[in-house]
N, C-alpha and C. Protein backbone atom coordinates (compact mmCIF):
# COMPACT_ATOMS: atom_id res chain seq x y z
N UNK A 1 120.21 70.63 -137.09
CA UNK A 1 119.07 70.54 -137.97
C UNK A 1 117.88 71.21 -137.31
N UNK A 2 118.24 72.66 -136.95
CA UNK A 2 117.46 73.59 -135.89
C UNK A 2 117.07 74.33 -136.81
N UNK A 3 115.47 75.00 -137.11
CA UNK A 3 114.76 76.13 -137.95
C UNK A 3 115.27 76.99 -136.80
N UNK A 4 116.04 78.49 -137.08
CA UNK A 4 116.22 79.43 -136.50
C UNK A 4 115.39 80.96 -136.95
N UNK A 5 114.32 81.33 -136.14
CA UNK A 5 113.76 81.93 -136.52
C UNK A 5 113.74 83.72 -137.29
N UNK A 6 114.24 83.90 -138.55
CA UNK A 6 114.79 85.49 -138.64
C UNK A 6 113.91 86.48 -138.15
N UNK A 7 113.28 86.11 -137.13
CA UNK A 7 112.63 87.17 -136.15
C UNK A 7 113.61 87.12 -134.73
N UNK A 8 114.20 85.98 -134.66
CA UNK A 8 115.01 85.87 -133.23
C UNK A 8 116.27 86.66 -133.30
N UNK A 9 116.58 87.02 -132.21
CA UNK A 9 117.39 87.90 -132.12
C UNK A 9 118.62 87.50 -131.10
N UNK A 10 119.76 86.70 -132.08
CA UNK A 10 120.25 86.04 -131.03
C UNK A 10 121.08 86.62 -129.81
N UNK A 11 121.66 87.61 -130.49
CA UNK A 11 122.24 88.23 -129.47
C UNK A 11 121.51 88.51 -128.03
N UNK A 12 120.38 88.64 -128.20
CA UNK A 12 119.38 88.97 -127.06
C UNK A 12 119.00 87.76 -126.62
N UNK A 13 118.80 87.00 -127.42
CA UNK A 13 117.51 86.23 -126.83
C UNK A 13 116.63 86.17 -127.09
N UNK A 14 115.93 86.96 -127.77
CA UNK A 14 114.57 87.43 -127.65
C UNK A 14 114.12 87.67 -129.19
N UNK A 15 112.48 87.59 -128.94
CA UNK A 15 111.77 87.27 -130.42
C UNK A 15 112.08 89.17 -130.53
N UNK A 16 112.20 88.99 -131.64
CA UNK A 16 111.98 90.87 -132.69
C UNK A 16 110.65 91.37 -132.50
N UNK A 17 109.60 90.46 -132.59
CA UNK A 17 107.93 91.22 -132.96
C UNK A 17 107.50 90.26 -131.82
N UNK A 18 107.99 89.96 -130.56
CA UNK A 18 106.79 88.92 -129.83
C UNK A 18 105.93 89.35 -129.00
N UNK A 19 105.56 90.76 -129.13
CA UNK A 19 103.93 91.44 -128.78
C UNK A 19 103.07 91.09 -130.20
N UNK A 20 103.55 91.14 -131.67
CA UNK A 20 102.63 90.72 -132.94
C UNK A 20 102.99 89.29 -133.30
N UNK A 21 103.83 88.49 -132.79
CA UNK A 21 104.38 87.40 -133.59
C UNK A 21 103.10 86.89 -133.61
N UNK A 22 102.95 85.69 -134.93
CA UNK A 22 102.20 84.96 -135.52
C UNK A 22 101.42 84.15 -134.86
N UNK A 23 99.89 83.52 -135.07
CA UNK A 23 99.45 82.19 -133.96
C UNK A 23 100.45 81.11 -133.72
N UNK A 24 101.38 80.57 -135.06
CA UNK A 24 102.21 79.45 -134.76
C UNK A 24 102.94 79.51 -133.88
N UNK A 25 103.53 81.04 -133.14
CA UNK A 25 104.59 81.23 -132.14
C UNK A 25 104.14 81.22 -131.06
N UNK A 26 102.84 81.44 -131.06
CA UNK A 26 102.30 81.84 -129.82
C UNK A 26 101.53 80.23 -129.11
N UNK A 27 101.17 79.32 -129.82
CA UNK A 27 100.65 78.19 -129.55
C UNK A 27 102.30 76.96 -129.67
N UNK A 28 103.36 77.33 -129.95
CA UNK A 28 103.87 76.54 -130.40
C UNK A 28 104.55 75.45 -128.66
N UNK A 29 104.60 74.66 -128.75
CA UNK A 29 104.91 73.28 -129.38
C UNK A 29 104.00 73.08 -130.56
N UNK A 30 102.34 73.72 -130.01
CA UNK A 30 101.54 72.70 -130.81
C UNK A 30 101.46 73.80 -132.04
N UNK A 31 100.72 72.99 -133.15
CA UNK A 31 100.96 73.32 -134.65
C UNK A 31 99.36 73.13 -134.80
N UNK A 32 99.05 73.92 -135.76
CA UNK A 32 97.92 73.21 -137.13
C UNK A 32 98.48 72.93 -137.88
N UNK A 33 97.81 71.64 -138.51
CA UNK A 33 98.65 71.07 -139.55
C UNK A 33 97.34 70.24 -140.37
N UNK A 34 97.95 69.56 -141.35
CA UNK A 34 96.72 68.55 -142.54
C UNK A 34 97.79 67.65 -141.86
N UNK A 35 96.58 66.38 -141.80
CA UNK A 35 96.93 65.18 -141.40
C UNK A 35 95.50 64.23 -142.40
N UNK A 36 96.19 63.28 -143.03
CA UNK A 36 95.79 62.41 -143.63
C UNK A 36 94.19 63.57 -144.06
N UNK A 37 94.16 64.45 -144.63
CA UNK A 37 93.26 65.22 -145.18
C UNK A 37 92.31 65.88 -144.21
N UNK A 38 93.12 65.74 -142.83
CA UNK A 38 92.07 66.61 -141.83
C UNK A 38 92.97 67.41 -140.99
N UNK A 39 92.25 68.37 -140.66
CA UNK A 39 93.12 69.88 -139.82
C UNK A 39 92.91 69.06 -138.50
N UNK A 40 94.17 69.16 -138.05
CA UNK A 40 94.85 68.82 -136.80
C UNK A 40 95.44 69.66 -136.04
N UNK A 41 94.98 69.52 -134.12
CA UNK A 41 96.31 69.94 -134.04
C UNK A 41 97.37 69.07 -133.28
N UNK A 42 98.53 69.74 -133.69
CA UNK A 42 100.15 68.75 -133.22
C UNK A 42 100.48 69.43 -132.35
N UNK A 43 102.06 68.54 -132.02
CA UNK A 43 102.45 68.62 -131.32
C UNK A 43 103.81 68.52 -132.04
N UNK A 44 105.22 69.45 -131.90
CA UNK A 44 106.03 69.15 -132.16
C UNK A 44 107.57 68.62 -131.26
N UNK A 45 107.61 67.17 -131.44
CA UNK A 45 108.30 66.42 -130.55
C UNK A 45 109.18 66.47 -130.56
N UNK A 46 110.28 66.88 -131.49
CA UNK A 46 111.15 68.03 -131.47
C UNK A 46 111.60 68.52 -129.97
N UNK A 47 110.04 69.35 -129.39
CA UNK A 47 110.20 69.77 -128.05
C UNK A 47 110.79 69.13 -126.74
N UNK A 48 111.65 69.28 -126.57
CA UNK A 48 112.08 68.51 -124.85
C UNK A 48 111.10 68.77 -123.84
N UNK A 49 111.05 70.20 -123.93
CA UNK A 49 109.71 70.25 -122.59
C UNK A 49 108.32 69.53 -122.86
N UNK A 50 108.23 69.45 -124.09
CA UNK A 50 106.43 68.62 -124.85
C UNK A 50 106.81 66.77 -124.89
N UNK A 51 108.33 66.50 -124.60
CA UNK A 51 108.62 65.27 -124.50
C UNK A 51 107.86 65.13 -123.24
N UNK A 52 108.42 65.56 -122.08
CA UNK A 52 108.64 65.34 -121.00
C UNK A 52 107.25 65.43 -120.12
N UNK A 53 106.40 66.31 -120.91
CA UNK A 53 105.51 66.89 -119.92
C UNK A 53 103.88 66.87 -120.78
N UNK A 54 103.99 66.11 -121.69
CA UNK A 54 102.69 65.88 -122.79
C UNK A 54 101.91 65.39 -121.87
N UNK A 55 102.19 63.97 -120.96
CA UNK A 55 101.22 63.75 -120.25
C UNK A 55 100.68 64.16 -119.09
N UNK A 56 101.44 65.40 -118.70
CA UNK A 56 101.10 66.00 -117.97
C UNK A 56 99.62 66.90 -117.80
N UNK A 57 98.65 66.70 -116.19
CA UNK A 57 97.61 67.20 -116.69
C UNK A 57 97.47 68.54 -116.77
N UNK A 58 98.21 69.66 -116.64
CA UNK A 58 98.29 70.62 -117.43
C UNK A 58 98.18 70.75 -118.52
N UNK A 59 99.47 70.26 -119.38
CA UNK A 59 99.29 69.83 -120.79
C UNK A 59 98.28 69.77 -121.75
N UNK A 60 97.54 68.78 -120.81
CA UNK A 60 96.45 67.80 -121.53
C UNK A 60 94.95 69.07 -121.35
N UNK A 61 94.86 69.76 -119.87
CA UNK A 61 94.34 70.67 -119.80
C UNK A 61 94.20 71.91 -120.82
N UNK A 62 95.41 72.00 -120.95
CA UNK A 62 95.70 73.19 -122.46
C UNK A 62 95.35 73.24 -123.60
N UNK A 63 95.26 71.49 -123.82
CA UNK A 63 94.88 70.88 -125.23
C UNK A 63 93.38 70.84 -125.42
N UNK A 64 92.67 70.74 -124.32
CA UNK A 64 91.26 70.98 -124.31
C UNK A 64 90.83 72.27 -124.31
N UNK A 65 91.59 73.31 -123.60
CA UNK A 65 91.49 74.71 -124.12
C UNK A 65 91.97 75.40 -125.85
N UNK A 66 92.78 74.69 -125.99
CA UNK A 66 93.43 75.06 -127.53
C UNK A 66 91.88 74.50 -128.14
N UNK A 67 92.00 73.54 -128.14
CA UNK A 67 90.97 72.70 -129.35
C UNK A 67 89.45 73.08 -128.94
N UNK A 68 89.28 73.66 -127.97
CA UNK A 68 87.82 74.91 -127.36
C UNK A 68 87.95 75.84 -128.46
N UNK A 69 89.24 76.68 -128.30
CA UNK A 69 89.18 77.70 -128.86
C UNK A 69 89.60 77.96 -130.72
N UNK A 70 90.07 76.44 -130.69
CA UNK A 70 90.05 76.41 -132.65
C UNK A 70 89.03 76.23 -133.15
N UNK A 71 87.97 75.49 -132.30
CA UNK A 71 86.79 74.54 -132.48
C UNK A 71 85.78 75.65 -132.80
N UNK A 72 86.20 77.50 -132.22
CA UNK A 72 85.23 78.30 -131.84
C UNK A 72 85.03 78.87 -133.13
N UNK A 73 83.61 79.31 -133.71
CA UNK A 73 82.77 80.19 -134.75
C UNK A 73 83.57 81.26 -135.07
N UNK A 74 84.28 82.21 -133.87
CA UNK A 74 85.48 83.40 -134.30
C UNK A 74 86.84 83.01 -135.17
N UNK A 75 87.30 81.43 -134.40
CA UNK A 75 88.74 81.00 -134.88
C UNK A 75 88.51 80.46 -136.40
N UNK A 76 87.12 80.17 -136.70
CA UNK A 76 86.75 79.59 -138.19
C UNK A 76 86.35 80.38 -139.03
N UNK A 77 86.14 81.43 -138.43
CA UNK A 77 85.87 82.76 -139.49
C UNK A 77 87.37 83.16 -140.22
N UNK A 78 88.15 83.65 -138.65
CA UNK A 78 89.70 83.67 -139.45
C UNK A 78 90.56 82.17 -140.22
N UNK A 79 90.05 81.55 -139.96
CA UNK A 79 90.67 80.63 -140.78
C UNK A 79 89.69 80.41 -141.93
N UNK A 80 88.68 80.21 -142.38
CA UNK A 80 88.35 80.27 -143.70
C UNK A 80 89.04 81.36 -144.22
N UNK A 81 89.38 82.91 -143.95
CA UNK A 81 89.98 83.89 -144.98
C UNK A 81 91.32 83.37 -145.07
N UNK A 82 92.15 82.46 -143.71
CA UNK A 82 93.19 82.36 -144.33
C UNK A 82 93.73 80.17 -144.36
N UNK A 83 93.59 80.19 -145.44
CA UNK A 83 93.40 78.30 -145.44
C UNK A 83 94.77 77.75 -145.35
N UNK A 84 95.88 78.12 -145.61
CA UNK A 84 97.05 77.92 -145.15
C UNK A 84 97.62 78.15 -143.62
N UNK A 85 96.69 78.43 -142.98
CA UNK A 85 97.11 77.83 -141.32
C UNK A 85 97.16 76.92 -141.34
N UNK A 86 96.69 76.10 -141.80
CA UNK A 86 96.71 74.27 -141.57
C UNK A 86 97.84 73.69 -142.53
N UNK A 87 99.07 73.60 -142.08
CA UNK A 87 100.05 73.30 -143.31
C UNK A 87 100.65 72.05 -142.98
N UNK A 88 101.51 71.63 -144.43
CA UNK A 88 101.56 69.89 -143.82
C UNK A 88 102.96 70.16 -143.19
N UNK A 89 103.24 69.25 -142.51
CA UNK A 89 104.51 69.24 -141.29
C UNK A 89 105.42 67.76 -141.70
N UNK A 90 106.74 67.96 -141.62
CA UNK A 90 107.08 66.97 -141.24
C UNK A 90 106.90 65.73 -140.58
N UNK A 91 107.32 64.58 -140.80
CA UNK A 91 106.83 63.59 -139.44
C UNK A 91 106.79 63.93 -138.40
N UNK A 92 107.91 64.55 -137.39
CA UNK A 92 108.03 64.57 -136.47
C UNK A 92 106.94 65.30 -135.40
N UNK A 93 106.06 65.00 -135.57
CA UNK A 93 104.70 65.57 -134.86
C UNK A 93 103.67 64.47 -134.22
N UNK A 94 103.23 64.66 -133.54
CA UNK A 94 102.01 63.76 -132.82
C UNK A 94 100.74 64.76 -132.91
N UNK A 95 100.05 64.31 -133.79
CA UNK A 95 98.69 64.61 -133.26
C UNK A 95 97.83 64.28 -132.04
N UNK A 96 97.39 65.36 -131.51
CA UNK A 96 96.79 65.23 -130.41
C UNK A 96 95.27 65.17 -130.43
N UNK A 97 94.61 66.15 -131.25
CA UNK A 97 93.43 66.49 -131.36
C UNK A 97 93.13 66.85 -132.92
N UNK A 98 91.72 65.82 -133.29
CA UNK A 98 91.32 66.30 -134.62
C UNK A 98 90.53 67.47 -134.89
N UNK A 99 90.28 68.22 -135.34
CA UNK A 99 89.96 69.55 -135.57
C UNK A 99 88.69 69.57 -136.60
N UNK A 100 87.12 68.99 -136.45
CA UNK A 100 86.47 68.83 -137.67
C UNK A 100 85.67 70.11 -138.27
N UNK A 101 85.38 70.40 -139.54
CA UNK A 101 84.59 71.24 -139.74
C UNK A 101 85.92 72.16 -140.76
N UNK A 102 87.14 71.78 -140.49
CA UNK A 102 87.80 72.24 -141.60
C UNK A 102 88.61 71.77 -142.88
């Protein structure tokens, strides 16, 4: 019950476009997502390494850099043109950080 990505390339290994792939690939464990009517960001627990190592202060370090840089006047410019970055997710996610102003 694995999303396999038709950019991956299994034979290789390797993403098809991962010099252009998308913000979701590039931030992923964590996600934007709508949570109870507010842009969030997650975490998808799913992840073994985001099991294991969430509380880690790296981790937690990253999450204050992610949510710096969603939080920033540039990242809200591109996301007002595009409002479907923030999409709803399955349960299986932990929010980490609320995201206000979107």
């Amino acid at each position: 019950d694995h999303f396999i990505c038709s950019c991956f390339d299994a034979d290789r290994a390797k993403c098809k476009i991962y010099p252009f792939r998308p913000l979701d690939c590039q931030i992923y464990p964590f996600l934007l997502a709508r949570h109870e009517g507010q842009a969030v960001l997650a975490v998808d627990t799913r992840c073994p390494y985001i099991r294991e190592h969430l509380e880690d202060v790296l981790t937690r370090e990253y999450i204050v850099y992610l949510k710096k840089f969603l939080l920033s006047q540039a990242f809200k410019d591109i996301a007002a043109g595009e409002p479907q970055i923030f999409q709803e997710y399955p349960s299986d996610y932990d929010v980490v950080a609320v995201l206000p102003g979107f």
